[in-house]
Protein backbone atom coordinates (compact mmCIF):
# COMPACT_ATOMS: atom_id res chain seq x y z
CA UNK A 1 -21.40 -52.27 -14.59
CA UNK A 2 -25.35 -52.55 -14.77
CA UNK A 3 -26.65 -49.58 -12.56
CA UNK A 4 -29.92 -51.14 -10.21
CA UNK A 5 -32.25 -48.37 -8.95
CA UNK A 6 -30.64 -47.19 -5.70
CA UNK A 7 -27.01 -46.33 -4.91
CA UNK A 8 -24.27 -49.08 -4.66
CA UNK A 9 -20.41 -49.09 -3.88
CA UNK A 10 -18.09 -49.94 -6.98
CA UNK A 11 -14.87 -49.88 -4.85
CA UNK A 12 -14.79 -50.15 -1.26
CA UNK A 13 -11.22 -49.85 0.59
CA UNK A 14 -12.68 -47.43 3.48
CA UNK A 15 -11.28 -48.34 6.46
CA UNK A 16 -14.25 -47.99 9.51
CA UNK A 17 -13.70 -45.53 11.87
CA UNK A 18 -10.71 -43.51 9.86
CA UNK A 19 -10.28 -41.14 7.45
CA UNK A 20 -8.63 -43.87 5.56
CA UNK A 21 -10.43 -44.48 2.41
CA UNK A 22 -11.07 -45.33 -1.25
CA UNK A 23 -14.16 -45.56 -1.94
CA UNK A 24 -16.20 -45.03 -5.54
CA UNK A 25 -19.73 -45.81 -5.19
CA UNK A 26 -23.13 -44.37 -6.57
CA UNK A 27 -24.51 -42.48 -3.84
CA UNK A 28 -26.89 -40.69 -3.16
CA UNK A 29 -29.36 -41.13 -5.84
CA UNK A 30 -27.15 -43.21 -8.65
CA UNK A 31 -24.98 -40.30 -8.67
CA UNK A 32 -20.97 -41.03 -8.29
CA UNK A 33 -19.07 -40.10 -5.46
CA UNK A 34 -15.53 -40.56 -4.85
CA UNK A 35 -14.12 -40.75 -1.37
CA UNK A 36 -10.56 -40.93 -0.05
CA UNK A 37 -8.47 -39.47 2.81
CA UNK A 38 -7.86 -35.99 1.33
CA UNK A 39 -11.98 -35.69 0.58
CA UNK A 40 -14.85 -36.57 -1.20
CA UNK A 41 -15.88 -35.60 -4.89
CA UNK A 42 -19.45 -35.85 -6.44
CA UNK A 43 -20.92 -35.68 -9.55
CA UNK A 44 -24.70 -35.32 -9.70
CA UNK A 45 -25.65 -37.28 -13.08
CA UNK A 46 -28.29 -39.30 -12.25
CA UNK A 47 -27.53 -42.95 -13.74
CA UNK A 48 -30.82 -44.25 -15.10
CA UNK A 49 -31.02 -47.90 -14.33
CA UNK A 50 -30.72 -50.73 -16.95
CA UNK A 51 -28.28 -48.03 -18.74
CA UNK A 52 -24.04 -49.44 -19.28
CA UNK A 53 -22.02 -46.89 -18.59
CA UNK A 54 -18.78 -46.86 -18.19
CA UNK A 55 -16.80 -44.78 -14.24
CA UNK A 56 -13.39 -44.77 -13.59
CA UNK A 57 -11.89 -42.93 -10.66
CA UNK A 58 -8.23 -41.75 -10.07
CA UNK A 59 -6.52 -40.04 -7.03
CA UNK A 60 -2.83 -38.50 -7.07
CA UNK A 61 -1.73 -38.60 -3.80
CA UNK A 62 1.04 -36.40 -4.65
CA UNK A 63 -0.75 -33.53 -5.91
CA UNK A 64 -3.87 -34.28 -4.31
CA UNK A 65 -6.27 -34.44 -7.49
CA UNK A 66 -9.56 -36.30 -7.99
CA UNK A 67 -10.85 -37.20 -10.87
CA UNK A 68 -14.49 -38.75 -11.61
CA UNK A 69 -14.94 -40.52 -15.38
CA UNK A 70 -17.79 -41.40 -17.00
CA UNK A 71 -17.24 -43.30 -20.62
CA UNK A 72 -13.98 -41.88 -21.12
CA UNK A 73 -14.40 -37.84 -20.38
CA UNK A 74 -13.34 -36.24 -16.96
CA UNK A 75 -16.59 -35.03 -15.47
CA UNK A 76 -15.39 -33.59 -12.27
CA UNK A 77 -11.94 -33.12 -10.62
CA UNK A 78 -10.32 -31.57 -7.50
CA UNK A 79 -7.69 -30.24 -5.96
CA UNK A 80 -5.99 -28.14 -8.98
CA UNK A 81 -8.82 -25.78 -8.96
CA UNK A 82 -9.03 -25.93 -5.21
CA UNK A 83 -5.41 -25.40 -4.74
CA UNK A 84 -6.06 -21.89 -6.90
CA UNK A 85 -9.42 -21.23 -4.85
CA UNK A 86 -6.85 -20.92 -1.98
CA UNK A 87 -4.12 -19.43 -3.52
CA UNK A 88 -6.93 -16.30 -4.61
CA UNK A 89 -8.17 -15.93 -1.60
CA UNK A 90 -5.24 -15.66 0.54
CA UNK A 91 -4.28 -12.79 -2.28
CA UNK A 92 -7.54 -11.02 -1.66
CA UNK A 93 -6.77 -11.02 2.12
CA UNK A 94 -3.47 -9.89 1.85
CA UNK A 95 -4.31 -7.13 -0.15
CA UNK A 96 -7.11 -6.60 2.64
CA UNK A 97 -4.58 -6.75 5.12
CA UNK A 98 -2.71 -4.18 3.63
CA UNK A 99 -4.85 -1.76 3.02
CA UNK A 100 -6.32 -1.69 6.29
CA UNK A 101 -2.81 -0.98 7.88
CA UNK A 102 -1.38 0.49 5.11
CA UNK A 103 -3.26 4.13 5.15
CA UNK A 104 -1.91 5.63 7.88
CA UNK A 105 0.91 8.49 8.30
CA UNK A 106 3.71 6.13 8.68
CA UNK A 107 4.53 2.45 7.02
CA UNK A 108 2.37 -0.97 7.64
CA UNK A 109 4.36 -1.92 11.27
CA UNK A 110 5.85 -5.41 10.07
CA UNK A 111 5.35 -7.10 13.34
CA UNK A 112 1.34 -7.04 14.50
CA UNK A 113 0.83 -4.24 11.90
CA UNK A 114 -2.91 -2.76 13.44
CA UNK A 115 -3.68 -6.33 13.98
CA UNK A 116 -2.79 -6.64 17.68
CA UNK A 117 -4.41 -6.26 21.10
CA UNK A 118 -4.29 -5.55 24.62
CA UNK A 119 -1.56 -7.99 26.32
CA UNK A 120 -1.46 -8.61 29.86
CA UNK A 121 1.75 -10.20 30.82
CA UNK A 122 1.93 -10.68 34.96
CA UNK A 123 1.39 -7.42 36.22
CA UNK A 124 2.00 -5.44 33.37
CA UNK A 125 -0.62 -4.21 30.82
CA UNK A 126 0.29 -3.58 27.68
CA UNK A 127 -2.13 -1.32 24.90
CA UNK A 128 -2.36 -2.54 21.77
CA UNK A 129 0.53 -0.51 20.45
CA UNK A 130 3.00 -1.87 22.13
CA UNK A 131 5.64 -4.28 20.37
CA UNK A 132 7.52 -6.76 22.88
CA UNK A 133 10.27 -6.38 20.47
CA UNK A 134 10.77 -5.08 17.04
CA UNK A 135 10.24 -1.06 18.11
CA UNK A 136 12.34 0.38 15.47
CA UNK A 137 11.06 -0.02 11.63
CA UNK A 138 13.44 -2.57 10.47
CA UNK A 139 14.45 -2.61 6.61
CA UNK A 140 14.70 -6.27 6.04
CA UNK A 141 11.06 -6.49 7.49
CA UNK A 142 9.41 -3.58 7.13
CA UNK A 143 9.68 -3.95 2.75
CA UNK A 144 8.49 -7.59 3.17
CA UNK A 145 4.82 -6.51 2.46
CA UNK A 146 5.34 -3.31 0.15
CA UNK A 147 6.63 -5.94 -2.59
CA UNK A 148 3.10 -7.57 -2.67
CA UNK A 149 2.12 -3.95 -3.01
CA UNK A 150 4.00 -3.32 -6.29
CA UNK A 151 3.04 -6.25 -7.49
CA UNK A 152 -0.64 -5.60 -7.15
CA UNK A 153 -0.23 -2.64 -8.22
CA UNK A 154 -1.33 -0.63 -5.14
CA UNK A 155 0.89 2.38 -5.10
CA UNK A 156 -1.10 4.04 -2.98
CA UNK A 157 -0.42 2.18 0.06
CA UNK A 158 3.56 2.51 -0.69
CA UNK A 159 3.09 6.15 0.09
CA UNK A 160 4.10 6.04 3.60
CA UNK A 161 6.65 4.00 3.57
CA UNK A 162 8.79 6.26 0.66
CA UNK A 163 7.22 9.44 2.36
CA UNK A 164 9.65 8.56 5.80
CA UNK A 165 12.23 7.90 4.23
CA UNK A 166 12.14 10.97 2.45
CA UNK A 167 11.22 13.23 5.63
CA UNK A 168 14.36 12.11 7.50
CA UNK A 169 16.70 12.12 4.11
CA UNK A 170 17.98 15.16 5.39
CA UNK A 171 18.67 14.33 9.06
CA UNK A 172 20.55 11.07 7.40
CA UNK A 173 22.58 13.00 5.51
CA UNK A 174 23.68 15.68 7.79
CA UNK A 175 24.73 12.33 9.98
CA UNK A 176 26.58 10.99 6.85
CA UNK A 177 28.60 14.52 6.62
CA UNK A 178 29.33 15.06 10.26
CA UNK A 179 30.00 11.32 11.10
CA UNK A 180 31.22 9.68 7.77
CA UNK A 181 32.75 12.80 5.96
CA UNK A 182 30.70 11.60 2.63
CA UNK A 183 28.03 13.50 0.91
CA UNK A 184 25.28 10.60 0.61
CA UNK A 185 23.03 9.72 3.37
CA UNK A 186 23.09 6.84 5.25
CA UNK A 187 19.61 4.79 7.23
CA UNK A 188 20.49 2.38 9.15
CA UNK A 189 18.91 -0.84 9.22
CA UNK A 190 16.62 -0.57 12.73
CA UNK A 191 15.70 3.05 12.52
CA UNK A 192 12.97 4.69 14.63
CA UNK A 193 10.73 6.94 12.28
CA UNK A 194 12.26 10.17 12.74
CA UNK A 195 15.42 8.87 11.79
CA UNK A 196 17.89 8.03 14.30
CA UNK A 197 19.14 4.55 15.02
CA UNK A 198 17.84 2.12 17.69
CA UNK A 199 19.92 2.33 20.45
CA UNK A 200 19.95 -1.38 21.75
CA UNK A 201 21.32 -1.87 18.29
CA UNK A 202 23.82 0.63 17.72
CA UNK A 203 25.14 0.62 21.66
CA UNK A 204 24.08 2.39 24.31
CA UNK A 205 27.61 3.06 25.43
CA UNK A 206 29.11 2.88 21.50
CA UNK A 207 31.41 5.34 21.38
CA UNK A 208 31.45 4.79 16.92
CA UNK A 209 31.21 6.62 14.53
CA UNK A 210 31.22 2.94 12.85
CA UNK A 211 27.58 2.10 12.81
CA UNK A 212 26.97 -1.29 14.37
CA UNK A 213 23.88 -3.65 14.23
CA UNK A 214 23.65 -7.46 16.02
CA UNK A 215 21.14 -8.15 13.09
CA UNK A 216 23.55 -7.12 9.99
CA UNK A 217 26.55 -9.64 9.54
């Protein structure tokens, strides 16, 4: 439509007081603006007035997109490249993340990793070592971060984790030999870092040699 000199609303299905909206107008300064429940997107272009010009607006609520038009061409859109603005930086953090845990003499600890703090629970204190559960390294957890390692490309950090495994290799296979009569070595699923199993998996009282684990079906 014909543009006057100061901003106007083209569509107007806000609803007052809630964040449900559709609304395409020219604000501020005869610049288009596009507002609906998931957010609002601008485009600072300055409509001179007496000009014809063409807007269109469109909004998938599926995907989440925005789109501003002005005679035909897409001049600005959301959510795509917003969706990869958050898919990058949750990357970057986990590769933070990592690295900040992942230096140390031993593997990244899957639950709290360094990230945890002094817990007071009743009368008991707790430093910020301790794990209320989860004391062993466990396999199925314990990898979970090393593959976003690999794929990143930071071998550096996977040091650790292959460096314990290899330190108790021989521990785990004397265990193999004596209990198992086979000449490969065996690491259980829950295994403290010098390599024997966690007892309130395997059985305080277990009497074996079959190696047990609640966790394993």
């Amino acid at each position: 439509g014909k543009l006057g000199g100061g901003g106007g609303r083209i569509i107007d299905k806000s609803k007052s007081g809630t964040s449900n909206a559709y609304l395409l107008d020219t604000y501020p300064g005869n610049s288009l603006r596009l507002i609906v429940e998931a957010g609002t997107l601008g485009y600072d272009v300055k409509f001179k007035p007496g000009q014809w010009v063409h807007v269109a607006a469109t909004y998938d609520g599926r995907g989440g997109q925005s789109k501003l038009y002005i005679n035909g061409k897409v001049v600005a859109s959301s959510g795509a490249k917003a969706d990869a603005s958050i898919v990058s930086r949750g990357y970057v953090l986990q590769r933070w993340i990592n690295a900040c845990g992942g230096r140390g003499a031993y593997p990244i600890k899957f639950n709290g990793s360094i990230f945890t703090v002094d817990a007071r629970i009743g009368n008991e204190h707790y430093d910020g070592d301790y794990r209320r559960w989860g004391g062993m390294f466990w396999w199925q957890n314990t990898r979970l971060p090393y593959w976003s390692m690999l794929a990143a490309g930071d071998f550096d950090l996977m040091e650790p984790l292959f460096g314990m495994y290899k330190d108790v290799l021989g521990l785990c296979r004397d265990k193999t030999r004596i209990y198992y009569k086979h000449g490969g070595a065996f690491f259980p699923e829950t295994m403290y870092f010098w390599g024997t199993n966690g007892n309130c998996d395997y059985g305080w009282g277990h009497k074996g040699p079959e190696t047990v684990n609640r966790y394993i079906r």
